[in-house]
PDB file of N, CA and C in Angstrom:
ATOM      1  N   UNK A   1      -4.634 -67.006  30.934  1.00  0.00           N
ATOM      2  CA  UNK A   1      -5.445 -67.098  32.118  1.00  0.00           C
ATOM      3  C   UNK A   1      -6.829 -67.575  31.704  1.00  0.00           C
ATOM      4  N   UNK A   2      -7.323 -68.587  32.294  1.00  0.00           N
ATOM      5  CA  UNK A   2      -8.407 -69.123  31.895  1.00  0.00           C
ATOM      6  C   UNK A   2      -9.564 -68.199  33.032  1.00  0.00           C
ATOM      7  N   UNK A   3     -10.077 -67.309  32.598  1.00  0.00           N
ATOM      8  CA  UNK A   3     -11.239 -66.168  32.897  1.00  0.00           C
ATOM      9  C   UNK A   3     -12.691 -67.202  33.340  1.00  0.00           C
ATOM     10  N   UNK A   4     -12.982 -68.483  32.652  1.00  0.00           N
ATOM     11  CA  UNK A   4     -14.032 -69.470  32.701  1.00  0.00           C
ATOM     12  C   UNK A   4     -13.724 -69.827  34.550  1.00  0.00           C
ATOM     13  N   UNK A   5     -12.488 -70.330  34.437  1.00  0.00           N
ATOM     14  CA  UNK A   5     -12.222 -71.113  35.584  1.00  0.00           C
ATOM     15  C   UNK A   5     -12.508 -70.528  36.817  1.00  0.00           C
ATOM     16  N   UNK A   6     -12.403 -69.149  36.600  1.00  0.00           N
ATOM     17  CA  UNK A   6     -11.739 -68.701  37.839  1.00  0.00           C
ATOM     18  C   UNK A   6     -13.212 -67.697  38.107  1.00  0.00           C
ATOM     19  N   UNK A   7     -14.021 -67.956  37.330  1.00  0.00           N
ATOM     20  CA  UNK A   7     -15.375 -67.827  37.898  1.00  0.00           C
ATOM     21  C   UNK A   7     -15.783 -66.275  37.226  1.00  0.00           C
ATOM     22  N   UNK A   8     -14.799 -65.599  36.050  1.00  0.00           N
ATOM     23  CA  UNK A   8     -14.500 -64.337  35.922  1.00  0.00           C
ATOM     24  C   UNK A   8     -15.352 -63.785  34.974  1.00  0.00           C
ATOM     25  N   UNK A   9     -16.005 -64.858  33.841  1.00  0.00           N
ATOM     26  CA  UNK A   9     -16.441 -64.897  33.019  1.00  0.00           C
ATOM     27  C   UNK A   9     -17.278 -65.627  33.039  1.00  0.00           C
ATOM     28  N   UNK A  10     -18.744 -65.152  31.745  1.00  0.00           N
ATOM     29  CA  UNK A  10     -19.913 -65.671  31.805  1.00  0.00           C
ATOM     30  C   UNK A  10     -19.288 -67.343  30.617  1.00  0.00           C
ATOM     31  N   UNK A  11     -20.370 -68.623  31.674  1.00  0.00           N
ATOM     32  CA  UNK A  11     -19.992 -69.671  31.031  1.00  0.00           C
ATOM     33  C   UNK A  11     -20.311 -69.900  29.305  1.00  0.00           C
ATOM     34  N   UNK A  12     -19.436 -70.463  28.925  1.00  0.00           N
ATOM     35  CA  UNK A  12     -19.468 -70.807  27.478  1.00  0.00           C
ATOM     36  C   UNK A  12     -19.235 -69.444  26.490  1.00  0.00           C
ATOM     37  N   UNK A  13     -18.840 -68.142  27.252  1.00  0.00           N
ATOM     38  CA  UNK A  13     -18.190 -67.008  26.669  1.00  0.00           C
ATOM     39  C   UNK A  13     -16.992 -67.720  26.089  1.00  0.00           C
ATOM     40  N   UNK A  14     -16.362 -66.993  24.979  1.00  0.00           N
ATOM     41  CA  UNK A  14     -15.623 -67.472  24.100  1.00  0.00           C
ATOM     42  C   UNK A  14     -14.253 -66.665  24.956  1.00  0.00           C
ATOM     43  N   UNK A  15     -12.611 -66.844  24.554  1.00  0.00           N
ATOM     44  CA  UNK A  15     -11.814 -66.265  24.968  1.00  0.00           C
ATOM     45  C   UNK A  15     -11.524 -64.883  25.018  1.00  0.00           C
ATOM     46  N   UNK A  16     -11.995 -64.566  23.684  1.00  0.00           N
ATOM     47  CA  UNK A  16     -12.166 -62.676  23.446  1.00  0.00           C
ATOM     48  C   UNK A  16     -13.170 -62.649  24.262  1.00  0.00           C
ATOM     49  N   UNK A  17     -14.708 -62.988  24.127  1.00  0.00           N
ATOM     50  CA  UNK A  17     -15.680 -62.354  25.247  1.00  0.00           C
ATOM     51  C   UNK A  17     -15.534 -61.814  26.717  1.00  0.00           C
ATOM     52  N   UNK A  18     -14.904 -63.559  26.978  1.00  0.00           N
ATOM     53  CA  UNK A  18     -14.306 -63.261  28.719  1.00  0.00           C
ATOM     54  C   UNK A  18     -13.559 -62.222  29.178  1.00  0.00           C
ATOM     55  N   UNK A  19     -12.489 -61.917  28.185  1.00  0.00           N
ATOM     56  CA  UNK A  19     -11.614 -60.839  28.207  1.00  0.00           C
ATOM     57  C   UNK A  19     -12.481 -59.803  28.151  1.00  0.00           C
ATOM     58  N   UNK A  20     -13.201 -59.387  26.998  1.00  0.00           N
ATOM     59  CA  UNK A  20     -13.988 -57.785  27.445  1.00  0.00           C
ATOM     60  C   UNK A  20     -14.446 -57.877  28.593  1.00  0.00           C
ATOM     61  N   UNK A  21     -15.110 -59.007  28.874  1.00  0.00           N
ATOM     62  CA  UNK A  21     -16.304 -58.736  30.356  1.00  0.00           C
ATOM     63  C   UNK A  21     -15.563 -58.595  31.542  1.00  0.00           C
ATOM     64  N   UNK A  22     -13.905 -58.887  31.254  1.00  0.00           N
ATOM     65  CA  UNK A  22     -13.267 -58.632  32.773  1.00  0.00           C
ATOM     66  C   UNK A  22     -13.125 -57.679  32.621  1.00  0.00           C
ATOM     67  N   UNK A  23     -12.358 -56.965  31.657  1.00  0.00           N
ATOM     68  CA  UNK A  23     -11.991 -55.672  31.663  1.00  0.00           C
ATOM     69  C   UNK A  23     -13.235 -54.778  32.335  1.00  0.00           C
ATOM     70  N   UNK A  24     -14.509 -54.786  31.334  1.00  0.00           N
ATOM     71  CA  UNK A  24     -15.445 -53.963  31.648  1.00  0.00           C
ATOM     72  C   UNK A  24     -15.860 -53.894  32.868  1.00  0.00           C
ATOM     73  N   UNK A  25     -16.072 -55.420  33.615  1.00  0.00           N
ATOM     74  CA  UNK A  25     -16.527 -55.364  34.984  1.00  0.00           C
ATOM     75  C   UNK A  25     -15.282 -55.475  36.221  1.00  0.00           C
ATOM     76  N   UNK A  26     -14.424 -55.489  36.073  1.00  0.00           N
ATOM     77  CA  UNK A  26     -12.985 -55.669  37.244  1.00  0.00           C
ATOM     78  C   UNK A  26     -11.631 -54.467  36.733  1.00  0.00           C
ATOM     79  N   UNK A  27     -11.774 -54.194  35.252  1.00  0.00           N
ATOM     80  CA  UNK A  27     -10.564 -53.298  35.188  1.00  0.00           C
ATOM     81  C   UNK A  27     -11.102 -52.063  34.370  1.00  0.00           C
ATOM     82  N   UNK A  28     -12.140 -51.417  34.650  1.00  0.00           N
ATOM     83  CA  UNK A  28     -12.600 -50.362  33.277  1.00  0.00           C
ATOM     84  C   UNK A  28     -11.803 -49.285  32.798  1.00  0.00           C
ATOM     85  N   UNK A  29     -10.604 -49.012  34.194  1.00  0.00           N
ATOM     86  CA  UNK A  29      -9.680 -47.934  33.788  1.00  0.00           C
ATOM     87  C   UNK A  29      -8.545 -48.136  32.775  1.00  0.00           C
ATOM     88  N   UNK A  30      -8.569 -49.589  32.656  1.00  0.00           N
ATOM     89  CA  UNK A  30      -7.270 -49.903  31.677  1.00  0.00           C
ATOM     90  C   UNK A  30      -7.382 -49.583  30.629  1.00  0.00           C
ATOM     91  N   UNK A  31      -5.913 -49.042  29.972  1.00  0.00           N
ATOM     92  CA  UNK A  31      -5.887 -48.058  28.685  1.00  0.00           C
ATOM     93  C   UNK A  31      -5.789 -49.072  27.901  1.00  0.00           C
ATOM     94  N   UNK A  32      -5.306 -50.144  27.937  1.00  0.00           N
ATOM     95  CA  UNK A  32      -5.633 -50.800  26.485  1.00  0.00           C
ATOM     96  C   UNK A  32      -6.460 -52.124  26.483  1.00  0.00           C
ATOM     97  N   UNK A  33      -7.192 -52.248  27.535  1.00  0.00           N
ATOM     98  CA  UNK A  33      -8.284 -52.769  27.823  1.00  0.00           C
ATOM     99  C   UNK A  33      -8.497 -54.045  27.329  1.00  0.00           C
ATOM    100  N   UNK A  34      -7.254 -54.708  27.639  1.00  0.00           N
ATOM    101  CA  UNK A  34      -7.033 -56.293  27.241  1.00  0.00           C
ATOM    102  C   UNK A  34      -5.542 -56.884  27.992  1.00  0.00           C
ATOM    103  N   UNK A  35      -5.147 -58.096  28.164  1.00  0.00           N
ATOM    104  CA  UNK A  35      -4.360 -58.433  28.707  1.00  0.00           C
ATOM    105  C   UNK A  35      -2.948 -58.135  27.954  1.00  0.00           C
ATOM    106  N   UNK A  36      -1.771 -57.737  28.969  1.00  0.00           N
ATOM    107  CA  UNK A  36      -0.848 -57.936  27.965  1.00  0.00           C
ATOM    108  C   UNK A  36      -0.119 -59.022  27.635  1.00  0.00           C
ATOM    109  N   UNK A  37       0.802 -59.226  26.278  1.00  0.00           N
ATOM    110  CA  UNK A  37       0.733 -60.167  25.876  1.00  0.00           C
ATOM    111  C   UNK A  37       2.540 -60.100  26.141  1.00  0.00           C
ATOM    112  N   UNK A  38       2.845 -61.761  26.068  1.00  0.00           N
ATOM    113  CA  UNK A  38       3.927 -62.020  26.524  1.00  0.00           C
ATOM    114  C   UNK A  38       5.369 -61.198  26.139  1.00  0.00           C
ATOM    115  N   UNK A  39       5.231 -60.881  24.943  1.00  0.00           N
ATOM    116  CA  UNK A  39       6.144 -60.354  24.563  1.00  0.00           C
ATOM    117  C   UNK A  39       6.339 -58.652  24.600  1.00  0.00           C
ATOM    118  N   UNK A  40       5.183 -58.134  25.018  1.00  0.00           N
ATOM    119  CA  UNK A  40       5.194 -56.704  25.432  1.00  0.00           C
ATOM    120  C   UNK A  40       5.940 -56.661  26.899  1.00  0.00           C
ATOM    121  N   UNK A  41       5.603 -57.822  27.883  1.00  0.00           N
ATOM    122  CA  UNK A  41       6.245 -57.670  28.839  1.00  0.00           C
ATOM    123  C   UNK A  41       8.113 -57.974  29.024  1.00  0.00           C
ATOM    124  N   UNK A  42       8.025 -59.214  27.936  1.00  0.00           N
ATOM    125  CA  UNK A  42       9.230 -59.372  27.443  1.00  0.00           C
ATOM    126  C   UNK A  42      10.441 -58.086  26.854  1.00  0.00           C
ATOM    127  N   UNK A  43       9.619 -57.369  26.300  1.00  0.00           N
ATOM    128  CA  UNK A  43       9.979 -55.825  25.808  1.00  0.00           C
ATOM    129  C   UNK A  43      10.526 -55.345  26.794  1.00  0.00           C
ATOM    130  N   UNK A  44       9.862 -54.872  27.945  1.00  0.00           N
ATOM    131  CA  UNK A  44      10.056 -53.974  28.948  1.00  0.00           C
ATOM    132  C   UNK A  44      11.450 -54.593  29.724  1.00  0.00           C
ATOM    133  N   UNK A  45      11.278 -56.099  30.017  1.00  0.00           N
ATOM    134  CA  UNK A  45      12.323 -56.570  30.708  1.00  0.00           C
ATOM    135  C   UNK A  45      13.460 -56.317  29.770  1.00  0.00           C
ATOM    136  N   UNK A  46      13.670 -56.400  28.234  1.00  0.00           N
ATOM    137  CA  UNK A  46      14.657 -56.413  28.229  1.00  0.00           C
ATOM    138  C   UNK A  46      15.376 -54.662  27.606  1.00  0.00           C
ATOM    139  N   UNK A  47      14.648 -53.803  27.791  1.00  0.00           N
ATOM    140  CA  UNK A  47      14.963 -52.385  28.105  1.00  0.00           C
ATOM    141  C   UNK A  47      15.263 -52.668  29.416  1.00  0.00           C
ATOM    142  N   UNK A  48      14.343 -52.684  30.236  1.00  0.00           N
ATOM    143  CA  UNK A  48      15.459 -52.593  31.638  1.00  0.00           C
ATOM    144  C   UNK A  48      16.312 -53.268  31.969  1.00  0.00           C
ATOM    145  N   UNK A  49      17.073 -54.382  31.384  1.00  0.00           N
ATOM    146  CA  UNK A  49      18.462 -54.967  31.308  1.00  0.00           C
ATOM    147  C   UNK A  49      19.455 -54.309  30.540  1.00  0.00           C
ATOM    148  N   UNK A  50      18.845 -53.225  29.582  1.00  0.00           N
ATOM    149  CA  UNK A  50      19.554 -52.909  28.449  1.00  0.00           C
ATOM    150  C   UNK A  50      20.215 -51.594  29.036  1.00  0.00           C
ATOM    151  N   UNK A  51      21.465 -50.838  28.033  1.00  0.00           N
ATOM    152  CA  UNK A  51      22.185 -49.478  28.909  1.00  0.00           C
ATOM    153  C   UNK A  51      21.526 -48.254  27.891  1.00  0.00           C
ATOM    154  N   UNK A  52      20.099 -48.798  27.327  1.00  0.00           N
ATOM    155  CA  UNK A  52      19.123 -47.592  27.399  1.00  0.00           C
ATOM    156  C   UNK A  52      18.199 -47.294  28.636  1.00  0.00           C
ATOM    157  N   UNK A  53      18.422 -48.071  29.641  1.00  0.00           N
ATOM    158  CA  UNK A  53      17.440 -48.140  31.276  1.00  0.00           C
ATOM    159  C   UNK A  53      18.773 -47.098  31.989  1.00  0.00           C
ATOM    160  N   UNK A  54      20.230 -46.906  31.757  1.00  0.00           N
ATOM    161  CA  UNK A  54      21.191 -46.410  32.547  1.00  0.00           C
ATOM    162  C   UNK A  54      20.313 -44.982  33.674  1.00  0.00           C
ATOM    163  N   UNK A  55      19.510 -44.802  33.544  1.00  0.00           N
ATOM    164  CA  UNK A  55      18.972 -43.554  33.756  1.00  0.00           C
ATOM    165  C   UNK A  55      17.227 -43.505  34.627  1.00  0.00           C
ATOM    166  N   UNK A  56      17.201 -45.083  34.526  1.00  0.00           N
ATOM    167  CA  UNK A  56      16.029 -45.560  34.889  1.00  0.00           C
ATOM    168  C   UNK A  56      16.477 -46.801  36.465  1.00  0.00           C
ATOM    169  N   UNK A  57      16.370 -45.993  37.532  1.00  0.00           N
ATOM    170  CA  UNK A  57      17.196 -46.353  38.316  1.00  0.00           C
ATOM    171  C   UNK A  57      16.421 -45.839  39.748  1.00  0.00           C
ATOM    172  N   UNK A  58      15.691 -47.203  40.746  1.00  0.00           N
ATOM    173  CA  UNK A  58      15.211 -46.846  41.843  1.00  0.00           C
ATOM    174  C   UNK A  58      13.508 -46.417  41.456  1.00  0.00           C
ATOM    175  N   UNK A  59      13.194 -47.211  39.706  1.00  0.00           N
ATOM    176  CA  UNK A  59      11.825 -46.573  40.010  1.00  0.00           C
ATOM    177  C   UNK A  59      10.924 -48.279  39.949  1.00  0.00           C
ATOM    178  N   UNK A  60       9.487 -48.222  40.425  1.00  0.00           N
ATOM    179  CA  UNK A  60       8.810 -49.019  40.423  1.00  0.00           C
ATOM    180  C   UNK A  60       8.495 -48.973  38.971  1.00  0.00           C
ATOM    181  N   UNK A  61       8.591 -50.291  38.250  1.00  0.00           N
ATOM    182  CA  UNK A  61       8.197 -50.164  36.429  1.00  0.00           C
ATOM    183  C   UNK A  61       7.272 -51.105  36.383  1.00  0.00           C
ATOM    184  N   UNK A  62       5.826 -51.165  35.979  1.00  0.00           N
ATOM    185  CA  UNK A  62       4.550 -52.001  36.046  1.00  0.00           C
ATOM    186  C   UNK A  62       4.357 -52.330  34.480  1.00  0.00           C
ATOM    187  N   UNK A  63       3.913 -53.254  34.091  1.00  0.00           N
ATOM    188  CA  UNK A  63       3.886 -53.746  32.546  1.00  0.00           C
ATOM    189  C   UNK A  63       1.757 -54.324  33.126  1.00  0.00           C
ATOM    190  N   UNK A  64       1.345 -53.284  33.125  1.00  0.00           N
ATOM    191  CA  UNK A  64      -0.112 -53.238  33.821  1.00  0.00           C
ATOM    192  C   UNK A  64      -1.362 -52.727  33.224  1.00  0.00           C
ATOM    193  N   UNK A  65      -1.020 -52.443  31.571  1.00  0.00           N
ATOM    194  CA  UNK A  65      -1.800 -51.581  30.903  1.00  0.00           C
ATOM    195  C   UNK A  65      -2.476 -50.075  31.054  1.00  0.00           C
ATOM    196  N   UNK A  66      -1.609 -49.808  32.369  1.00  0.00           N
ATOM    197  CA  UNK A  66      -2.675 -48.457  32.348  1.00  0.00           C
ATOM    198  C   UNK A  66      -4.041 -48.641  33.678  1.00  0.00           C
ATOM    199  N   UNK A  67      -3.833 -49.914  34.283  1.00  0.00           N
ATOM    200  CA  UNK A  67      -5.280 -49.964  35.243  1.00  0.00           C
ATOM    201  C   UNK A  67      -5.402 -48.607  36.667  1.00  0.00           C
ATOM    202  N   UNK A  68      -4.073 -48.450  36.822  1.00  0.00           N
ATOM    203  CA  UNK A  68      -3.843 -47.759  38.472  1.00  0.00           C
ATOM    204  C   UNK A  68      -4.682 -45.796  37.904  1.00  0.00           C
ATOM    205  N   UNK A  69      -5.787 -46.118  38.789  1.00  0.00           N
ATOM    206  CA  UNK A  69      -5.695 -44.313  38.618  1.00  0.00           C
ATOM    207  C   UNK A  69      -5.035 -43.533  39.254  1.00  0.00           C
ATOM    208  N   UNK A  70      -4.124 -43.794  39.850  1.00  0.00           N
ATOM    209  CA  UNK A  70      -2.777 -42.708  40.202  1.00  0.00           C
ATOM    210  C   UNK A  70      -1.583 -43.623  40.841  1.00  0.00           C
ATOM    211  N   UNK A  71      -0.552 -42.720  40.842  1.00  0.00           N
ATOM    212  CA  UNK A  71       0.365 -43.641  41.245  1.00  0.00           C
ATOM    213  C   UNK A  71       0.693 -44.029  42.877  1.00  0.00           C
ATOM    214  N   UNK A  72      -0.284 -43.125  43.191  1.00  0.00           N
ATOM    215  CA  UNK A  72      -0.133 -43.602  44.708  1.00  0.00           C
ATOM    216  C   UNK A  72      -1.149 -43.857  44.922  1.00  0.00           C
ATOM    217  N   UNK A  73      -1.412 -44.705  46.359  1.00  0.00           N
ATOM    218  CA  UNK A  73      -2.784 -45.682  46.419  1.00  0.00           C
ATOM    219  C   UNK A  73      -3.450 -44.564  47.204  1.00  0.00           C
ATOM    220  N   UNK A  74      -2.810 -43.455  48.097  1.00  0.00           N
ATOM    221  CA  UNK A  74      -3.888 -42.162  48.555  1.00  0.00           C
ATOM    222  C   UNK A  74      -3.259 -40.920  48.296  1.00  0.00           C
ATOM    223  N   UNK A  75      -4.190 -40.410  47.640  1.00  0.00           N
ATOM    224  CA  UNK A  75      -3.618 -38.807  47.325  1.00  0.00           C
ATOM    225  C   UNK A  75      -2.926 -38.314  48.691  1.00  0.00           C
ATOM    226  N   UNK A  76      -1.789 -37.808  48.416  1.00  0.00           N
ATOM    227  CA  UNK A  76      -1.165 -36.774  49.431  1.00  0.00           C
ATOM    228  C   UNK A  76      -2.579 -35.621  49.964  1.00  0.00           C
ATOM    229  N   UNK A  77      -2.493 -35.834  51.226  1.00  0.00           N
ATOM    230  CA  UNK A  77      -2.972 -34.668  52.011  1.00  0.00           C
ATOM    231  C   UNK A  77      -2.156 -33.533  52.969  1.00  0.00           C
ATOM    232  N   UNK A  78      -2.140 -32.358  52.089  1.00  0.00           N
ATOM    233  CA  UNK A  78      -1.122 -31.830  53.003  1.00  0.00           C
ATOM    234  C   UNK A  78      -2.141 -30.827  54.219  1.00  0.00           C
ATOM    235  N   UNK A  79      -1.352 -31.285  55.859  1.00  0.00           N
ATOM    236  CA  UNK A  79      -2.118 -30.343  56.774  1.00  0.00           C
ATOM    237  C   UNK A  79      -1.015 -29.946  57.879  1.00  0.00           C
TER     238      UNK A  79
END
């Protein structure tokens, strides 16, 4: 993802730079606080094709680093 282009990053920041400054200013909650890389996501897809997923069935699976602070977008209110 070009971070320059898309207005995300300060100009003539280098590729690592852009990357911290998004994180810091658009994703600060992310646990590993960099993009993931093709083959981590590649990973995940092919566990969940695999019959070690047999058991992993009906759930939402995000390859997202960690950004969401909870898994639902509003805390349950019970009244």
């Amino acid at each position: 993802m070009d971070l320059q282009l898309k207005g995300l990053a300060s100009p003539g920041a280098t590729a690592e730079q852009a990357e911290k400054e998004f994180f810091e200013k658009y994703r600060p909650t992310s646990l590993i606080q960099r993009m993931a890389e093709e083959r981590e996501v590649a990973s995940l897809v092919a566990y969940l094709a695999s019959p070690l997923a047999a058991a992993t069935n009906g759930a939402a699976v995000r390859a997202e680093g960690g950004i969401l602070r909870t898994i639902l977008e509003r805390p349950w209110r019970w009244t």
